[in-house]
Protein backbone atom coordinates (compact mmCIF):
# COMPACT_ATOMS: atom_id res chain seq x y z
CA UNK A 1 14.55 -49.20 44.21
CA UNK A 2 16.93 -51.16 42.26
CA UNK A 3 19.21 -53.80 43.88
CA UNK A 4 21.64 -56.55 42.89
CA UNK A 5 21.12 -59.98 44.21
CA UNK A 6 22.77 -63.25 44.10
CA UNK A 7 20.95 -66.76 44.39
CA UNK A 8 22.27 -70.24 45.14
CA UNK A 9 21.47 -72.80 42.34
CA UNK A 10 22.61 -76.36 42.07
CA UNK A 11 25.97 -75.60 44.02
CA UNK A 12 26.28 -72.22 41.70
CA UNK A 13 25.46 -68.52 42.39
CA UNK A 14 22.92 -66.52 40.05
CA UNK A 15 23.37 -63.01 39.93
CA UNK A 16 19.97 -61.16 39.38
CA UNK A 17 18.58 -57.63 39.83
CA UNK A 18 15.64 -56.84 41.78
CA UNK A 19 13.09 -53.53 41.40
CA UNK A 20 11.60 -53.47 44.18
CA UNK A 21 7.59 -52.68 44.48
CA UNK A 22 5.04 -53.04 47.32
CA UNK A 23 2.55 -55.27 45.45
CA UNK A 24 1.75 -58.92 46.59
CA UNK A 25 1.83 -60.29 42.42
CA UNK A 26 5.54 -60.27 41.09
CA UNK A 27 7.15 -60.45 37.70
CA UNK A 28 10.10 -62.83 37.13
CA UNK A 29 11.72 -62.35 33.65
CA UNK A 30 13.83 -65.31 32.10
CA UNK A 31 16.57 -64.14 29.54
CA UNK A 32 16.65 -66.16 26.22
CA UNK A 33 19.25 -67.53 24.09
CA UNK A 34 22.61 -66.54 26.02
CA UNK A 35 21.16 -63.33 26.44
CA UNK A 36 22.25 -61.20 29.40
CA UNK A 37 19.23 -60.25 31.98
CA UNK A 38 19.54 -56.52 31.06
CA UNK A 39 17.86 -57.68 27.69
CA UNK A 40 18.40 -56.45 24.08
CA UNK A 41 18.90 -53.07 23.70
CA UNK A 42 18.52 -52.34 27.46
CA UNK A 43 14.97 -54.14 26.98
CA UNK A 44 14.54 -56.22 29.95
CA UNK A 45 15.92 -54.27 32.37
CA UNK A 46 13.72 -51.11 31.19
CA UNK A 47 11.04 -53.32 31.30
CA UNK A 48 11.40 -54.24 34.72
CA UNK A 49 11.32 -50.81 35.74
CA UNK A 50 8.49 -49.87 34.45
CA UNK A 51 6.28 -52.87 35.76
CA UNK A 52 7.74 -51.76 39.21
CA UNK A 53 7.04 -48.35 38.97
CA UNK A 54 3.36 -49.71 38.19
CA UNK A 55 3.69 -51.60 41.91
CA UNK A 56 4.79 -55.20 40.93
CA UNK A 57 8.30 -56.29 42.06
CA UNK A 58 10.11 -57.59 39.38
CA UNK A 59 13.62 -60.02 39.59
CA UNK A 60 15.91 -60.75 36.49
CA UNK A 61 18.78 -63.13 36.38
CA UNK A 62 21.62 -64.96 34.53
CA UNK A 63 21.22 -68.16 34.24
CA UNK A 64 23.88 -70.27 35.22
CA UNK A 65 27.38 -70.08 33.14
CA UNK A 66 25.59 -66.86 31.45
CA UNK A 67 26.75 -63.27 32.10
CA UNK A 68 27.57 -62.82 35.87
CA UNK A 69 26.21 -66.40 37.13
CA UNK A 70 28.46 -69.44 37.90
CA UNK A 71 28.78 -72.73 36.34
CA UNK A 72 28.06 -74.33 33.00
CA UNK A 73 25.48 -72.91 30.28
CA UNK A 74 23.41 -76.18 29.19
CA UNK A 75 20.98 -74.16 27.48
CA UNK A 76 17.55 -73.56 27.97
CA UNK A 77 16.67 -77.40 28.40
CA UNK A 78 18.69 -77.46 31.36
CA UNK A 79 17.13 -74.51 33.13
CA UNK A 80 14.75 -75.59 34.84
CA UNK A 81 16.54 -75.72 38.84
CA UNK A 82 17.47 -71.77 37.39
CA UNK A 83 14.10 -70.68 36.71
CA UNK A 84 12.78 -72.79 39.85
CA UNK A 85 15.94 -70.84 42.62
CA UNK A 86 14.82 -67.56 41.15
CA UNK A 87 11.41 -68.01 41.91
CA UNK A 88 12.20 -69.23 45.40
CA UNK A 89 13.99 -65.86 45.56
CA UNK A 90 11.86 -63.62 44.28
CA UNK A 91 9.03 -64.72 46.89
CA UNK A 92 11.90 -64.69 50.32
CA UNK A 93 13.28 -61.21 48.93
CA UNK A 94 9.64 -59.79 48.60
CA UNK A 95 7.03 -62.15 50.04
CA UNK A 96 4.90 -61.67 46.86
CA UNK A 97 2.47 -64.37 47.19
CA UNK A 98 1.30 -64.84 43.39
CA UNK A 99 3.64 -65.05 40.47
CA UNK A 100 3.64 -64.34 36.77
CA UNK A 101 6.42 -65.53 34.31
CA UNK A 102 7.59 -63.86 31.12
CA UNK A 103 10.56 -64.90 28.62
CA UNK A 104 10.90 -64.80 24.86
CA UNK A 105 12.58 -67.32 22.57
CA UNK A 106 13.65 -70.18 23.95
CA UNK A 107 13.23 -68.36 27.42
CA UNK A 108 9.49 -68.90 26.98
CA UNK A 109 10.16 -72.72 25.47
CA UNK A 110 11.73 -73.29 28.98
CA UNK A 111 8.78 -71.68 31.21
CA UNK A 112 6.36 -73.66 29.28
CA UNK A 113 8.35 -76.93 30.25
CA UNK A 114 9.73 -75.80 33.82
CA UNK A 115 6.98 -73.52 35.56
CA UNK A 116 5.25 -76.33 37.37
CA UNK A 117 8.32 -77.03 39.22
CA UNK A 118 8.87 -73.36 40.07
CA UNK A 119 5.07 -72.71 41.37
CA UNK A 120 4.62 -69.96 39.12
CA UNK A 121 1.12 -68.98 38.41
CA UNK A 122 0.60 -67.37 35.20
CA UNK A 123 2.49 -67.23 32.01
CA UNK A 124 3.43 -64.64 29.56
CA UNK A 125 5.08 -66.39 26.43
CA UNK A 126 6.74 -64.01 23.64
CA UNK A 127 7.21 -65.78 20.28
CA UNK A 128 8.28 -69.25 21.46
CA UNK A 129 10.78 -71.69 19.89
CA UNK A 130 9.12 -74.49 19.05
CA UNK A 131 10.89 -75.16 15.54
CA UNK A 132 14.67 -76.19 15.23
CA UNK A 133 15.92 -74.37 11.67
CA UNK A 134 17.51 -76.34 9.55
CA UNK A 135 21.28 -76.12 8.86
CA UNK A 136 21.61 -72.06 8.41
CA UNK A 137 18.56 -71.11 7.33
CA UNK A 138 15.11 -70.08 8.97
CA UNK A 139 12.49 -72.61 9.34
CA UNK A 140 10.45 -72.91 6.03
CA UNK A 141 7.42 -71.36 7.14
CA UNK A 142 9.34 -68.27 8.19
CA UNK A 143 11.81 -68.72 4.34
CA UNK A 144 7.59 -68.89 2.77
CA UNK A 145 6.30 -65.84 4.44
CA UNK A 146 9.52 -63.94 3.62
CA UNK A 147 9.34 -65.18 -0.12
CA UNK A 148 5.69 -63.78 -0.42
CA UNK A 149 6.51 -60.51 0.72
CA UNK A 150 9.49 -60.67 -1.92
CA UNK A 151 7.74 -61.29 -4.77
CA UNK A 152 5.13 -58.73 -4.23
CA UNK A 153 7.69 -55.92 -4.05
CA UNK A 154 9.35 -54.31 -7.07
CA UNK A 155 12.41 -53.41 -5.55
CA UNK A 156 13.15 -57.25 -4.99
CA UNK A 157 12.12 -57.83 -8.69
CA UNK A 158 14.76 -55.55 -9.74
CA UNK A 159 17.48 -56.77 -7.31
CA UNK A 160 16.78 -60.29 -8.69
CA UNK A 161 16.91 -59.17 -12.63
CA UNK A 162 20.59 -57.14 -11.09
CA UNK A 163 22.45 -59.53 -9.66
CA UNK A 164 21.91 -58.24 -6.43
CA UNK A 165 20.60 -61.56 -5.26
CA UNK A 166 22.51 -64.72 -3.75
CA UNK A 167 21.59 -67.40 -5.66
CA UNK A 168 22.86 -70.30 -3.82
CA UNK A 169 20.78 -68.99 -0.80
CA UNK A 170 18.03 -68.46 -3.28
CA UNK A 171 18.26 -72.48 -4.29
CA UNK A 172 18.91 -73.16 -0.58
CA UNK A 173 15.46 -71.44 0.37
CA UNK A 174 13.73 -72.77 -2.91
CA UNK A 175 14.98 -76.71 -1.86
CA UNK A 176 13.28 -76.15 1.76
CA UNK A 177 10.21 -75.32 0.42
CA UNK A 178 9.87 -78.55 -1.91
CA UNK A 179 9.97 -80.71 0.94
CA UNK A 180 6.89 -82.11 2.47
CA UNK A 181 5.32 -80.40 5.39
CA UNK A 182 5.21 -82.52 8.42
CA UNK A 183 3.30 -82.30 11.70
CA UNK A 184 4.37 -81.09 14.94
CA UNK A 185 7.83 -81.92 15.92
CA UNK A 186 8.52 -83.63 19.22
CA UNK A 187 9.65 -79.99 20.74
CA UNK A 188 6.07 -79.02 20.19
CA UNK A 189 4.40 -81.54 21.05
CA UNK A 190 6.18 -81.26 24.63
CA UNK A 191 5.67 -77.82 25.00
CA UNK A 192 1.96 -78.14 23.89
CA UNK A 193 1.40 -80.99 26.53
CA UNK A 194 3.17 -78.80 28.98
CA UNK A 195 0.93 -75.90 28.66
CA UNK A 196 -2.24 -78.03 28.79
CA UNK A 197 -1.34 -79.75 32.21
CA UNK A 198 0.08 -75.93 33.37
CA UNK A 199 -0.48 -72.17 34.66
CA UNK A 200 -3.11 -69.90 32.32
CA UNK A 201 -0.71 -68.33 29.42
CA UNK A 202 -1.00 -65.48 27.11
CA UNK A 203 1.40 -65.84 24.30
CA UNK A 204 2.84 -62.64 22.04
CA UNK A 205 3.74 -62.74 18.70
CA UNK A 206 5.58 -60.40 16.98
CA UNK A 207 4.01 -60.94 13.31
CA UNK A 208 7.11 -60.25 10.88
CA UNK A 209 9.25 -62.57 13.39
CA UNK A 210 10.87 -65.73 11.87
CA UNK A 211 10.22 -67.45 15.37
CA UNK A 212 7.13 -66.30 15.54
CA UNK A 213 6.10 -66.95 12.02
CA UNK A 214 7.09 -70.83 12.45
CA UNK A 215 5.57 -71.02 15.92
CA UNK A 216 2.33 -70.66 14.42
CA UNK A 217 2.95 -72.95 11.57
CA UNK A 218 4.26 -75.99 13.90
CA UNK A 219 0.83 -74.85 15.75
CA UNK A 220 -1.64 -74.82 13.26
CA UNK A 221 -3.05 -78.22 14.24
CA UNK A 222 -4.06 -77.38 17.75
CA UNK A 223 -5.76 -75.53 20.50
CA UNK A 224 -3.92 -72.21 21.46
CA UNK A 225 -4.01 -70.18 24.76
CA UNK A 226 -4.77 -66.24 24.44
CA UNK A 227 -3.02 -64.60 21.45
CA UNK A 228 -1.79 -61.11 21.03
CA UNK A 229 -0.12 -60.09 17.71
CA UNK A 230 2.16 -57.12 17.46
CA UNK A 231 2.65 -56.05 14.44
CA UNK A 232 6.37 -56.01 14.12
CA UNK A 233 9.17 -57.47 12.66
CA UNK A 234 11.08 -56.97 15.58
CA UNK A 235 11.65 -60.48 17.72
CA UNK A 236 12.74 -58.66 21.10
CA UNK A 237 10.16 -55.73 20.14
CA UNK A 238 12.85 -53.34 19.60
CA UNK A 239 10.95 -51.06 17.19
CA UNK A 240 9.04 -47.83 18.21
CA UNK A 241 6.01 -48.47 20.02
CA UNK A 242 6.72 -52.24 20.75
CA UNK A 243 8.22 -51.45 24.06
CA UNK A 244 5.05 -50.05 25.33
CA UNK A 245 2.81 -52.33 24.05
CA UNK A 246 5.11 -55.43 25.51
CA UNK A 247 4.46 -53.39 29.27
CA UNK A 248 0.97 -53.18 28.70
CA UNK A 249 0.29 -56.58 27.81
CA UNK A 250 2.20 -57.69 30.87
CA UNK A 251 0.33 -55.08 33.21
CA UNK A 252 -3.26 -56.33 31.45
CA UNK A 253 -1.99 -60.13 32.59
CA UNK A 254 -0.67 -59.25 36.17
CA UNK A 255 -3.56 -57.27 36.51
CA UNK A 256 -5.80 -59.71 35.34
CA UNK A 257 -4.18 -62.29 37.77
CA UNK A 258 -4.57 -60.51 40.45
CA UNK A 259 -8.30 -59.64 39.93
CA UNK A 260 -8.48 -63.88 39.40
CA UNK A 261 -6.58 -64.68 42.56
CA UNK A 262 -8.99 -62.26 44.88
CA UNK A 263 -11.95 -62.92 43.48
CA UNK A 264 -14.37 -64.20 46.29
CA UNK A 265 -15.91 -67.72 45.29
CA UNK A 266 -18.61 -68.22 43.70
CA UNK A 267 -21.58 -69.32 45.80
CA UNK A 268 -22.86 -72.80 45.12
């Protein structure tokens, strides 16, 4: 069962949706960008359904000043008393008693930084921005990877030889990539300390994503949690099949939680 819900935060309301589900692990799903809690192209709030129907309740809001919630948006930095109230909620409305976290974008950036606060348990982190672009274009690791896959391809050989490419843009993208790589900026760096000190997280990567792509180039020097690559260009997995594989993962990790948090201990 489906329900609308509202949720005091910082003298504001929330409006969320809850899908209701018997099991004692729920799902909370944080919206990225200004992105509405239904999700791109219906995504999230498919999503949620099906992860219900599977037993796990699952609550999805607007963060404040977004959509149906009060206030001010201040952006994903600022989100952390959101992500924190609609935690509280999600365990008085269903007295789940373990939580797992999932946003994309900057909606993952955020539950890397803010799930301590909120007592969430496990994360599930979908192609997280970690790399500011610069001016109007994509970050240059995303502007390289779409350059190689450009110059192996006749068609763009003949567009370029046509006039059917922008130049300036061309210079633009050929400028970025001239200038000197550097090491992890300081948005990195925080979310990589974050994680470390945090809840177990599985992170998804859609591999033709420009987030994506420059998430793994800011992390190339260190560590990473569990990986999973999906092999789509998609960054809200919006292509066929992506959809379903996005569920499963999330199933495998709840499941996988679950099995973790009943485990009997182990016998000195």
């Amino acid at each position: 069962m489906r329900r609308l819900v509202t949720i005091p935060c910082a003298g504001e309301t929330l409006a969320a949706t809850l899908d209701e589900a018997p099991g004692s692990t729920g799902l909370l799903i944080v919206s990225g960008g200004n992105e509405l809690r239904i999700g791109a192209h219906r995504g999230m709030a498919l999503l949620a359904a099906a992860i219900a129907e599977a037993g796990y309740p699952v609550l999805r809001f607007d963060r404040r000043g977004i959509g149906d919630s009060t206030g001010t948006n201040g952006g994903f930095r600022s989100s952390g008393p959101d992500i924190a109230a609609a935690a509280a909620a999600l365990r008085d409305l269903t007295g789940v008693t373990r939580m797992l976290a999932f946003g994309n974008c900057d909606a993952a950036t955020a539950l890397a930084l803010f799930h301590g606060q909120a007592a969430i348990d496990r994360l599930v982190l979908a192609n997280p921005w970690i790399v500011e672009p610069s001016g109007d274009l994509p970050p240059p690791a995303a502007i390289r990877a779409t350059y190689a896959a450009r110059l192996s391809s006749p068609a763009e050989w003949r567009r370029l030889l046509t006039g059917g490419v922008n130049f300036g843009r061309l210079l633009q993208g050929l400028a970025t990539l001239t200038r000197p790589r550097r090491g992890q900026n300081d948005l990195a760096r925080t979310f990589a300390t974050a994680l470390a000190a945090g809840a177990p997280a599985d992170i998804l990567l859609a591999t033709g994503d420009h987030t994506a792509i420059a998430f793994l180039d800011a992390w190339h020097l260190r560590n990473l949690p569990t990986l999973h690559h999906r092999d789509s260009d998609s960054h809200s997995f919006a292509r066929p099949g992506d959809a379903d594989w996005l569920r499963d993962r999330l199933l495998d990790a709840l499941s996988r939680d679950w099995a973790a948090a009943t485990a009997p201990p182990a016998r000195g």
